[in-house]
Structures are given as C-alpha cells and as structure tokens.
C-alpha atoms as a PDB file:
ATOM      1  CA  UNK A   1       2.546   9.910 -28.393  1.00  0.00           C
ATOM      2  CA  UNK A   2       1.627   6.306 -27.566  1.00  0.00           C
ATOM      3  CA  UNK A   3       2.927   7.029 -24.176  1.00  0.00           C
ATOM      4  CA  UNK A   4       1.355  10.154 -23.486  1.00  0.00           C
ATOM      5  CA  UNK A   5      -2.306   8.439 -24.250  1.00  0.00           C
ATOM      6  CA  UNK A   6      -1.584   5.856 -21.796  1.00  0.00           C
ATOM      7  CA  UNK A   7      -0.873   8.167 -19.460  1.00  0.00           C
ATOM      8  CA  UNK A   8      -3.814   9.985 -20.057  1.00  0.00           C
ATOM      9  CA  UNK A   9      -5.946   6.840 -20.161  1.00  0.00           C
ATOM     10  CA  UNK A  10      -4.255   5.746 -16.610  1.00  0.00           C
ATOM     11  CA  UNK A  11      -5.634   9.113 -15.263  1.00  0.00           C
ATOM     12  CA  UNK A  12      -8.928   9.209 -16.852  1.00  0.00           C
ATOM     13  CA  UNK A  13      -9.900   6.490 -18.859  1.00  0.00           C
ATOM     14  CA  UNK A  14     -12.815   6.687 -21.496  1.00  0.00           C
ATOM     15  CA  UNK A  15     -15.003   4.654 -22.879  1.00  0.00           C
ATOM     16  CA  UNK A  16     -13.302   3.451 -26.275  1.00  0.00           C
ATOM     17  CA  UNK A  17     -10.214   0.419 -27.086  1.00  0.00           C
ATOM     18  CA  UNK A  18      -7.903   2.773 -25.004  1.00  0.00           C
ATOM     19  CA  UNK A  19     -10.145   2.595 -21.633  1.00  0.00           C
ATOM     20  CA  UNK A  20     -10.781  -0.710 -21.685  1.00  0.00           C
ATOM     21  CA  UNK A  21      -7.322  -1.314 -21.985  1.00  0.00           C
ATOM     22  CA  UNK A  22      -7.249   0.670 -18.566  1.00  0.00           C
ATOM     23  CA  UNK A  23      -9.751  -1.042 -16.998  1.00  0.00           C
ATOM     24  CA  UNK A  24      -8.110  -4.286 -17.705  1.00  0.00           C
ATOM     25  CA  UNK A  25      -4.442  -3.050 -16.539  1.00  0.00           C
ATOM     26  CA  UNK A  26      -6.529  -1.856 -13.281  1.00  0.00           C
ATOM     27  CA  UNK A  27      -8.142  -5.203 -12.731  1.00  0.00           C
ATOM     28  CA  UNK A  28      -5.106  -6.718 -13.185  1.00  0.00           C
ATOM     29  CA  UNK A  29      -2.474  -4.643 -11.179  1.00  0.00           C
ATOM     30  CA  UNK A  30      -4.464  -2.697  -8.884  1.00  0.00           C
ATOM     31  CA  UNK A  31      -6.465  -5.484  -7.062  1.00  0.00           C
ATOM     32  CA  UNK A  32      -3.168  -6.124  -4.719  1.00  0.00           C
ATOM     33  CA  UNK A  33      -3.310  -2.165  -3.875  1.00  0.00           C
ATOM     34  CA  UNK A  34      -7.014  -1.895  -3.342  1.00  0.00           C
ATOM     35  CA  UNK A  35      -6.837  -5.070  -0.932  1.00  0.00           C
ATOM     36  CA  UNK A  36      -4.023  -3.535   0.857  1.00  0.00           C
ATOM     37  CA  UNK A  37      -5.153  -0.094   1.264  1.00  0.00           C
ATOM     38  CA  UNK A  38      -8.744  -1.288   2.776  1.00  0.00           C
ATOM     39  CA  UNK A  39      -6.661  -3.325   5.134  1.00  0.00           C
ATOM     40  CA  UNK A  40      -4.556  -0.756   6.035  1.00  0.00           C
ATOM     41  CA  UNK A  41      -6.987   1.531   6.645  1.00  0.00           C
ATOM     42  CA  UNK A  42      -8.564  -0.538   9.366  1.00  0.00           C
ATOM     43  CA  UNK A  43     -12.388   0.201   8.814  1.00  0.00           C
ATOM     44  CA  UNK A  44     -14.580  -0.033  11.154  1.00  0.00           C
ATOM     45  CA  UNK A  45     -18.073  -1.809  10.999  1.00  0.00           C
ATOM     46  CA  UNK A  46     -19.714   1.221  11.491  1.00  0.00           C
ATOM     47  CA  UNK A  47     -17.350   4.172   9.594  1.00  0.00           C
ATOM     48  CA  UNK A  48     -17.973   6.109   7.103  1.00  0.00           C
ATOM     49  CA  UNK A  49     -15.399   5.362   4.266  1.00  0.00           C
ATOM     50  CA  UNK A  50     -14.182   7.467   1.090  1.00  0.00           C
ATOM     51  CA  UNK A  51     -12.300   6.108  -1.812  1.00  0.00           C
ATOM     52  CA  UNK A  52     -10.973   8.260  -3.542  1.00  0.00           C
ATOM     53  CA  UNK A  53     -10.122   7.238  -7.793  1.00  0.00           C
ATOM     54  CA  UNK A  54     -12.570   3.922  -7.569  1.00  0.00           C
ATOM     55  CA  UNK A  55     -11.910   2.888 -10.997  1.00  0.00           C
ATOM     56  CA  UNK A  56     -13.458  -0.335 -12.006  1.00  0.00           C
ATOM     57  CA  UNK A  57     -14.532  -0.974  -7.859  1.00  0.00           C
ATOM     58  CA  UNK A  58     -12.271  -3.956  -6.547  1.00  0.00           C
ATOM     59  CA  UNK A  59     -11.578  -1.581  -4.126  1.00  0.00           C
ATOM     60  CA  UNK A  60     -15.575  -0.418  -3.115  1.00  0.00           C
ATOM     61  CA  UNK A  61     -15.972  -4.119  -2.956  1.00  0.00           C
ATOM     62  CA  UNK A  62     -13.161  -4.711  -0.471  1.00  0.00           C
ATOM     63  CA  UNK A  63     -14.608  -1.591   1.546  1.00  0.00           C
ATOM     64  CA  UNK A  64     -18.365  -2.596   1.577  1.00  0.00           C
ATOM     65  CA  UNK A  65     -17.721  -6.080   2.970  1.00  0.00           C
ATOM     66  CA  UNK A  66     -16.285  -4.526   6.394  1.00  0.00           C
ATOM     67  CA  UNK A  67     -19.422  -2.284   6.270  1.00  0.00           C
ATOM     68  CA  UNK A  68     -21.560  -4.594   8.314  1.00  0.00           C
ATOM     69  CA  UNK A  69     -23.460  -2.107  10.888  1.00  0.00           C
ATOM     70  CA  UNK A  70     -25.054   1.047  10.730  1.00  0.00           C
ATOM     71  CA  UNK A  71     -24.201   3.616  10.165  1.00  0.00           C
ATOM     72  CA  UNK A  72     -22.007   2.428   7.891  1.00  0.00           C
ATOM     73  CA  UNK A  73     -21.374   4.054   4.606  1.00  0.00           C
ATOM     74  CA  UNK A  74     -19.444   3.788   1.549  1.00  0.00           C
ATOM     75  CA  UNK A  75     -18.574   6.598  -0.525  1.00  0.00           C
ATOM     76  CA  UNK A  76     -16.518   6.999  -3.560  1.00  0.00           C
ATOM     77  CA  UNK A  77     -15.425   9.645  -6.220  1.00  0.00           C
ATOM     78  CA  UNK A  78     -13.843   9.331  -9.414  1.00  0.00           C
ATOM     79  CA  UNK A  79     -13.050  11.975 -12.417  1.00  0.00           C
ATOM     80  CA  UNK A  80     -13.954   9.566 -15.321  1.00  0.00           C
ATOM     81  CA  UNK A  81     -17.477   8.819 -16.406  1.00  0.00           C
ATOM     82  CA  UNK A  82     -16.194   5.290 -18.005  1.00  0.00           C
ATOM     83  CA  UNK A  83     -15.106   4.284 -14.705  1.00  0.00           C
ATOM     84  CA  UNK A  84     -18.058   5.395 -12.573  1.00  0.00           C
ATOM     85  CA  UNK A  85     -20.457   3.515 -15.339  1.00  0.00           C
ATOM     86  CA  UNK A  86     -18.194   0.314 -14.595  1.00  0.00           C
ATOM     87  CA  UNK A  87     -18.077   0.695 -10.367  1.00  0.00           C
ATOM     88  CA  UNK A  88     -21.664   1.538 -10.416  1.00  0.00           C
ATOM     89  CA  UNK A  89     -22.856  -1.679 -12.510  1.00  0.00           C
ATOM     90  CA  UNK A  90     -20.761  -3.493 -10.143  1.00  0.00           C
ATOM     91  CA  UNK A  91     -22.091  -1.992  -7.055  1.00  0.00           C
ATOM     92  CA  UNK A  92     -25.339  -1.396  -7.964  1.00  0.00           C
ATOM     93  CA  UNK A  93     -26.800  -3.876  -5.083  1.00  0.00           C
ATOM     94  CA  UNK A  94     -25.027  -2.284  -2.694  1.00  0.00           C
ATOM     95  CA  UNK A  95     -26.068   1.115  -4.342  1.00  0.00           C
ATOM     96  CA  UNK A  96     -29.539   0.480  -4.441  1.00  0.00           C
ATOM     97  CA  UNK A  97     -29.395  -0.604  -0.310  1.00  0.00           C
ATOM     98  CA  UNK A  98     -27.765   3.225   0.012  1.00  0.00           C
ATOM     99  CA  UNK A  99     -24.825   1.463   1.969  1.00  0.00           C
ATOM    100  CA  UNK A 100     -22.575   2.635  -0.968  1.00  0.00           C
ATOM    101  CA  UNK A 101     -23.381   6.117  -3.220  1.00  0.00           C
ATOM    102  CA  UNK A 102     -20.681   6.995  -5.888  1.00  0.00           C
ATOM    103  CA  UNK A 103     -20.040  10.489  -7.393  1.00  0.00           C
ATOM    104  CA  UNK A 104     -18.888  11.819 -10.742  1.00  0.00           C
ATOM    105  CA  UNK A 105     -16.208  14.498 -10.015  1.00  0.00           C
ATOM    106  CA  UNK A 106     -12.689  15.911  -8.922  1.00  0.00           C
ATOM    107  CA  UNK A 107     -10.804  15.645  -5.472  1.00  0.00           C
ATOM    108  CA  UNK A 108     -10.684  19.385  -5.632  1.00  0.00           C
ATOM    109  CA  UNK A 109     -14.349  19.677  -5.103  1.00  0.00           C
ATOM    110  CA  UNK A 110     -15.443  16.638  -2.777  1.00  0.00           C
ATOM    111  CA  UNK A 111     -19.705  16.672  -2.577  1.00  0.00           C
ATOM    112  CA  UNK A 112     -19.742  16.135   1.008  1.00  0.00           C
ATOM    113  CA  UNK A 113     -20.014  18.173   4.110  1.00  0.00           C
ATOM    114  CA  UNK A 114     -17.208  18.502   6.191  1.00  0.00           C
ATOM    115  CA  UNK A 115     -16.086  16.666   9.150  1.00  0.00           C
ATOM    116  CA  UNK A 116     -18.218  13.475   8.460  1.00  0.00           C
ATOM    117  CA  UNK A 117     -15.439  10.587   6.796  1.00  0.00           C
ATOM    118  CA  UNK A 118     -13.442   8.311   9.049  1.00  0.00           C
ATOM    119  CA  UNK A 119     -11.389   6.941   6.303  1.00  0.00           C
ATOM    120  CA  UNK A 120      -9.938   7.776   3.406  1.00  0.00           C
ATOM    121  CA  UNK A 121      -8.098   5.804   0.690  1.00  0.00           C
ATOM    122  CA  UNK A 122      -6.876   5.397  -2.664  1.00  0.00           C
ATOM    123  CA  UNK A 123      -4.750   3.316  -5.186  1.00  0.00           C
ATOM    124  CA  UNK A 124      -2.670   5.276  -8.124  1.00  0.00           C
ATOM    125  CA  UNK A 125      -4.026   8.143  -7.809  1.00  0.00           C
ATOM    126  CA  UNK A 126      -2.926  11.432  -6.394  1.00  0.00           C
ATOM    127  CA  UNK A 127      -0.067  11.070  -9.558  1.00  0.00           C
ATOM    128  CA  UNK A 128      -2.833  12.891 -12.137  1.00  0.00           C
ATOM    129  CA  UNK A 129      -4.111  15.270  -9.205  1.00  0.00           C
ATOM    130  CA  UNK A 130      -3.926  18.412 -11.066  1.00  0.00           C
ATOM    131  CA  UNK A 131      -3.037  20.392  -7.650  1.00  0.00           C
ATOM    132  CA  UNK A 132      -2.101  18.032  -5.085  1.00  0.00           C
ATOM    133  CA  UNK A 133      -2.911  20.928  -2.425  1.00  0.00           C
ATOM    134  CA  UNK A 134      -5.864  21.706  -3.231  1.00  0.00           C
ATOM    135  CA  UNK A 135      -6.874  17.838  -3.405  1.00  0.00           C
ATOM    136  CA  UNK A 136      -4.821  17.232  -0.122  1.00  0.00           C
ATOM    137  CA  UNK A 137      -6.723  19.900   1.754  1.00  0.00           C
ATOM    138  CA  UNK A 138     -10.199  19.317   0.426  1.00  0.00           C
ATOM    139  CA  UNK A 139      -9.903  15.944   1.536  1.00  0.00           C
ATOM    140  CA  UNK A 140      -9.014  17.058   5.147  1.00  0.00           C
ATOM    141  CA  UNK A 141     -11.867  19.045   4.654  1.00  0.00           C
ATOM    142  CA  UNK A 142     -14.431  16.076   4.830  1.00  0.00           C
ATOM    143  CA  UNK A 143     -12.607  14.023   7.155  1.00  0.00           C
ATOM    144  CA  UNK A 144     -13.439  13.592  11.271  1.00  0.00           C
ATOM    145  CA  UNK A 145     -10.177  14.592  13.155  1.00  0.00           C
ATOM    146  CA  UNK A 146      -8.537  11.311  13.972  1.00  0.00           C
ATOM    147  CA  UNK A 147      -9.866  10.093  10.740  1.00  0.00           C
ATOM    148  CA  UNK A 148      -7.293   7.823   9.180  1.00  0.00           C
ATOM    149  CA  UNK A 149      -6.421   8.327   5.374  1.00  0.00           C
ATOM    150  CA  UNK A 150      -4.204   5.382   3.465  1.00  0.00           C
ATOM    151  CA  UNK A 151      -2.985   5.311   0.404  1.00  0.00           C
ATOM    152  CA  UNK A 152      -1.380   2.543  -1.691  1.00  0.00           C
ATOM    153  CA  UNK A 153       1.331   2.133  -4.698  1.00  0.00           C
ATOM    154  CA  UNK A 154       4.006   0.209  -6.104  1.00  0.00           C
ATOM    155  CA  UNK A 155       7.246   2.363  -6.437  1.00  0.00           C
ATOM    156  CA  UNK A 156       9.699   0.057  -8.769  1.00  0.00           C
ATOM    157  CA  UNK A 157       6.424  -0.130 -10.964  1.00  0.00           C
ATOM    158  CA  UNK A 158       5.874   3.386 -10.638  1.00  0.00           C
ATOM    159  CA  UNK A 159       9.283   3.895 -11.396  1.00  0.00           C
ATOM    160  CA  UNK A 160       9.697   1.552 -13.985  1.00  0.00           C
ATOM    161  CA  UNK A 161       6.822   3.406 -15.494  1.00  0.00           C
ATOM    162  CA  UNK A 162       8.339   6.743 -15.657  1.00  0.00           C
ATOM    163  CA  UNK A 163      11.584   5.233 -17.322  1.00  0.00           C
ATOM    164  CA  UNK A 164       9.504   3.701 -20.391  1.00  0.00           C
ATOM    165  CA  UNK A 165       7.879   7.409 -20.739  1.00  0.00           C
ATOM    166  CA  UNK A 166       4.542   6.717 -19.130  1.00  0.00           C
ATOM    167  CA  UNK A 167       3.980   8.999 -15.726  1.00  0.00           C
ATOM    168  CA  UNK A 168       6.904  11.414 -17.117  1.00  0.00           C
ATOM    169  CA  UNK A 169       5.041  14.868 -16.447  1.00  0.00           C
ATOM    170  CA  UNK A 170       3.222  13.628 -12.634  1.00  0.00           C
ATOM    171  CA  UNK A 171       4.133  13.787  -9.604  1.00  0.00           C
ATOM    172  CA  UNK A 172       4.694  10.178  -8.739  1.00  0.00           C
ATOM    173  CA  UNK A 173       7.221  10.671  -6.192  1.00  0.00           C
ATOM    174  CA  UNK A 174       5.519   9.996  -2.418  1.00  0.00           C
ATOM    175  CA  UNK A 175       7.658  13.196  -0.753  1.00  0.00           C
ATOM    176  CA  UNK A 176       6.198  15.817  -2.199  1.00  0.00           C
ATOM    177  CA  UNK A 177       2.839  14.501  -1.527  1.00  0.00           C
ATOM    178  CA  UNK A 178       3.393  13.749   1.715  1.00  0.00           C
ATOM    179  CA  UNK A 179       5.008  16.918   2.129  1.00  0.00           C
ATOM    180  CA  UNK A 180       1.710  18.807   1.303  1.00  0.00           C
ATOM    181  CA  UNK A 181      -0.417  16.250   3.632  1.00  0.00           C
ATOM    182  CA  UNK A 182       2.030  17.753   6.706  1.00  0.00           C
ATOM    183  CA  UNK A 183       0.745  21.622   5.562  1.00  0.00           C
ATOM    184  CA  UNK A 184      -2.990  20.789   4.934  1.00  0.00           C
ATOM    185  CA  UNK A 185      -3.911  19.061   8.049  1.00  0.00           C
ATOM    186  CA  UNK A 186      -2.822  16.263   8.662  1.00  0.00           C
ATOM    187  CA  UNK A 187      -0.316  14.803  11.057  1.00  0.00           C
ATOM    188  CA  UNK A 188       1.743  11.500  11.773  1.00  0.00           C
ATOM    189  CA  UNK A 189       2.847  11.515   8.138  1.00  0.00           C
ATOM    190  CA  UNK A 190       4.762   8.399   6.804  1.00  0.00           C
ATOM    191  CA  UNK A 191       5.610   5.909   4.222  1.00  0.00           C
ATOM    192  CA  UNK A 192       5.918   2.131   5.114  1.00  0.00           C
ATOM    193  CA  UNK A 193       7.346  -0.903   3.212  1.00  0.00           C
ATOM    194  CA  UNK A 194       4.499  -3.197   3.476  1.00  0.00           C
ATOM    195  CA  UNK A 195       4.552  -7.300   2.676  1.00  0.00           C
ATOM    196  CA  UNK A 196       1.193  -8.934   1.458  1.00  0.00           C
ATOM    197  CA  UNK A 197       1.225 -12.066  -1.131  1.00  0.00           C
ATOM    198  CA  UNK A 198       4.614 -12.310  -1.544  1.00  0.00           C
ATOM    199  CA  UNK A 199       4.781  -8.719  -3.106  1.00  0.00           C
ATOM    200  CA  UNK A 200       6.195  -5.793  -1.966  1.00  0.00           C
ATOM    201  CA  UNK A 201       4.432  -2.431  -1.756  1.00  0.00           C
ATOM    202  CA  UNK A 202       4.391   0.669  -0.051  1.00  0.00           C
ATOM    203  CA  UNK A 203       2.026   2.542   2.083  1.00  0.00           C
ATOM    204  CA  UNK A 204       1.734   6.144   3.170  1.00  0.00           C
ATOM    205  CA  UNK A 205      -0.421   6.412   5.839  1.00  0.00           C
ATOM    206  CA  UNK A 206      -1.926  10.173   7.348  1.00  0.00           C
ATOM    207  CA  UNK A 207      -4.154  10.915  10.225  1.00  0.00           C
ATOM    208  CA  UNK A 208      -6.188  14.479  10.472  1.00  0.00           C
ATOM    209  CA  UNK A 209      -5.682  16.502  13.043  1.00  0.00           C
ATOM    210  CA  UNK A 210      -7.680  17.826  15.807  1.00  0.00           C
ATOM    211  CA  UNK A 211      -7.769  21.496  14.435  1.00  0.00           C
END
C-alpha cells in the first residue's frame, strides 16, 4: 500500500503531505536529469522547446536560460495540477514575458499544432504514460522533422526502485520505449551512458523523421 501511493504520487503528485513529499524527492533527485537532458538536447537560441512532465520546473529553468532570441519559446505540459501550480509560481516572470506558457494535461493529447517543436525532453516520465504509443506518436506529432527529442533517467535507481516495490506495474525499462519511438516516427534511436558530476546516467536520444 505505502508503495503503491508513492508510486502514484511519483506519477501525479497532489497537493497534500504525500505531494510535497514528491516535490521534494524531485528537487532533490531530478535536478541532475533536468540539467542533463537540456544539455543534451542542444537548444538553440532561437527553438522552440517542449518539456514534457515539468514537475516542480528545474528543468523550464534550465530550458529558458538558452532561450535568448526570438523566436524562442518554451513550452511545457504536465498531468498534475500540484505541479503546474508549483512550475508556474516559479516561472511566472518568464510566463508573464510569453517566452514560456505551461499547460495542464496528458502526452496523449498535446495542445499544440503540429510540426512546430524543435526539441523535446523529459526526466522520469514516460514510466506512468498510460499508452506509451499513443504518447510516443502524439509527440512526433508536434515536432519539426529533424527535431531532436532527449530524454533522461537513472537505471540502478530506477531499478533499485522496482526491487523495493515502487515502479512495479510501469514500464521503466528503456527498450520497449524506444522500441515504440522506432514505429511512431522517429529515427536514429539509442540509449547512451552519459558522465556529468561524477554521476552516471543514461540518455536515450530520438530524432523525427522527414515523413
């Protein structure tokens, strides 16, 4: 039981003891990810960026700092209301400026019209995707072919994770994901071992094809 709410909490936190107990753990573990994947994704002064699970925002900060030019914009989307009342009290500068909007929904059903993102990336996230193909190709749907997508975790966390009960019913693993990126649209699929801080961490990296 206590297992199964953190899980639940992980993948949607609300606003009570058990999402601020999210938050924190986020704040805490995630910061390394969200540095990394913003990195790795190589934006662009000018791009227009998605993130994808924005939790508390260390990760829409990262973003908005390489934002320097027109026109670029930040976007980001996240399923719980807790965590888009957190990112958007942190952001709101950058909100009110319009370099950075946030929206209150699902991968499944991105609000933006197709064919206009340049980047793409997340941190812990596609694990509580209830239908990793349906998220996989909606995100495809948005992005510019060429577009670059990144996304971040820790797999002896992950895995150490699973083996204390938390994570035990998603799909953690990177293969099948990665699997699903190769049949919605996207090429050059691959996982990398990546180095930053002294910490190990792995990458899977995806680029959208020209279709």
């Amino acid at each position: 039981m206590f297992a199964e709410r953190i899980t639940q909490q992980l993948g949607k936190p609300t606003q009570n003891l058990w999402g601020w107990m999210a938050k924190k753990f986020f704040e805490k573990h995630n910061r390394l990810l969200e540095a990394s994947a913003v990195k790795l994704c190589d934006i662009q002064p000018g791009n227009v960026v998605l993130e994808l699970g924005f939790g508390p925002g260390l990760g829409l900060q990262e973003a908005a700092r390489r934002l320097t030019h027109p026109p670029g914009k930040l976007y980001g989307l996240d399923i719980s209301e807790y965590m888009y009342n957190v990112a958007s009290e942190r952001m709101q500068a950058e909100i009110q400026t319009g370099k950075v909007n946030l929206f209150l929904g699902s991968v499944e059903q991105i609000p933006l019209e197709g064919g206009v993102v340049d980047r793409v990336y997340h941190c812990n996230c596609y694990y509580f995707w209830p239908d990793l193909r349906a998220g996989s190709r909606e995100i495809r749907r948005v992005m510019k072919p060429g577009g670059l997508m990144v996304t971040t975790l820790h797999l002896e966390d992950l895995k150490r994770l699973v083996a204390s009960g938390v994570l035990k019913d998603t799909k953690w693993q990177p293969e099948p994901y990665m699997e699903v990126l190769s049949e919605t649209g996207f090429v050059d699929v691959h996982l990398e071992e990546q180095q930053l801080n002294g910490r190990s961490l792995h990458a899977i990296f995806a680029t959208a094809n020209e279709a």
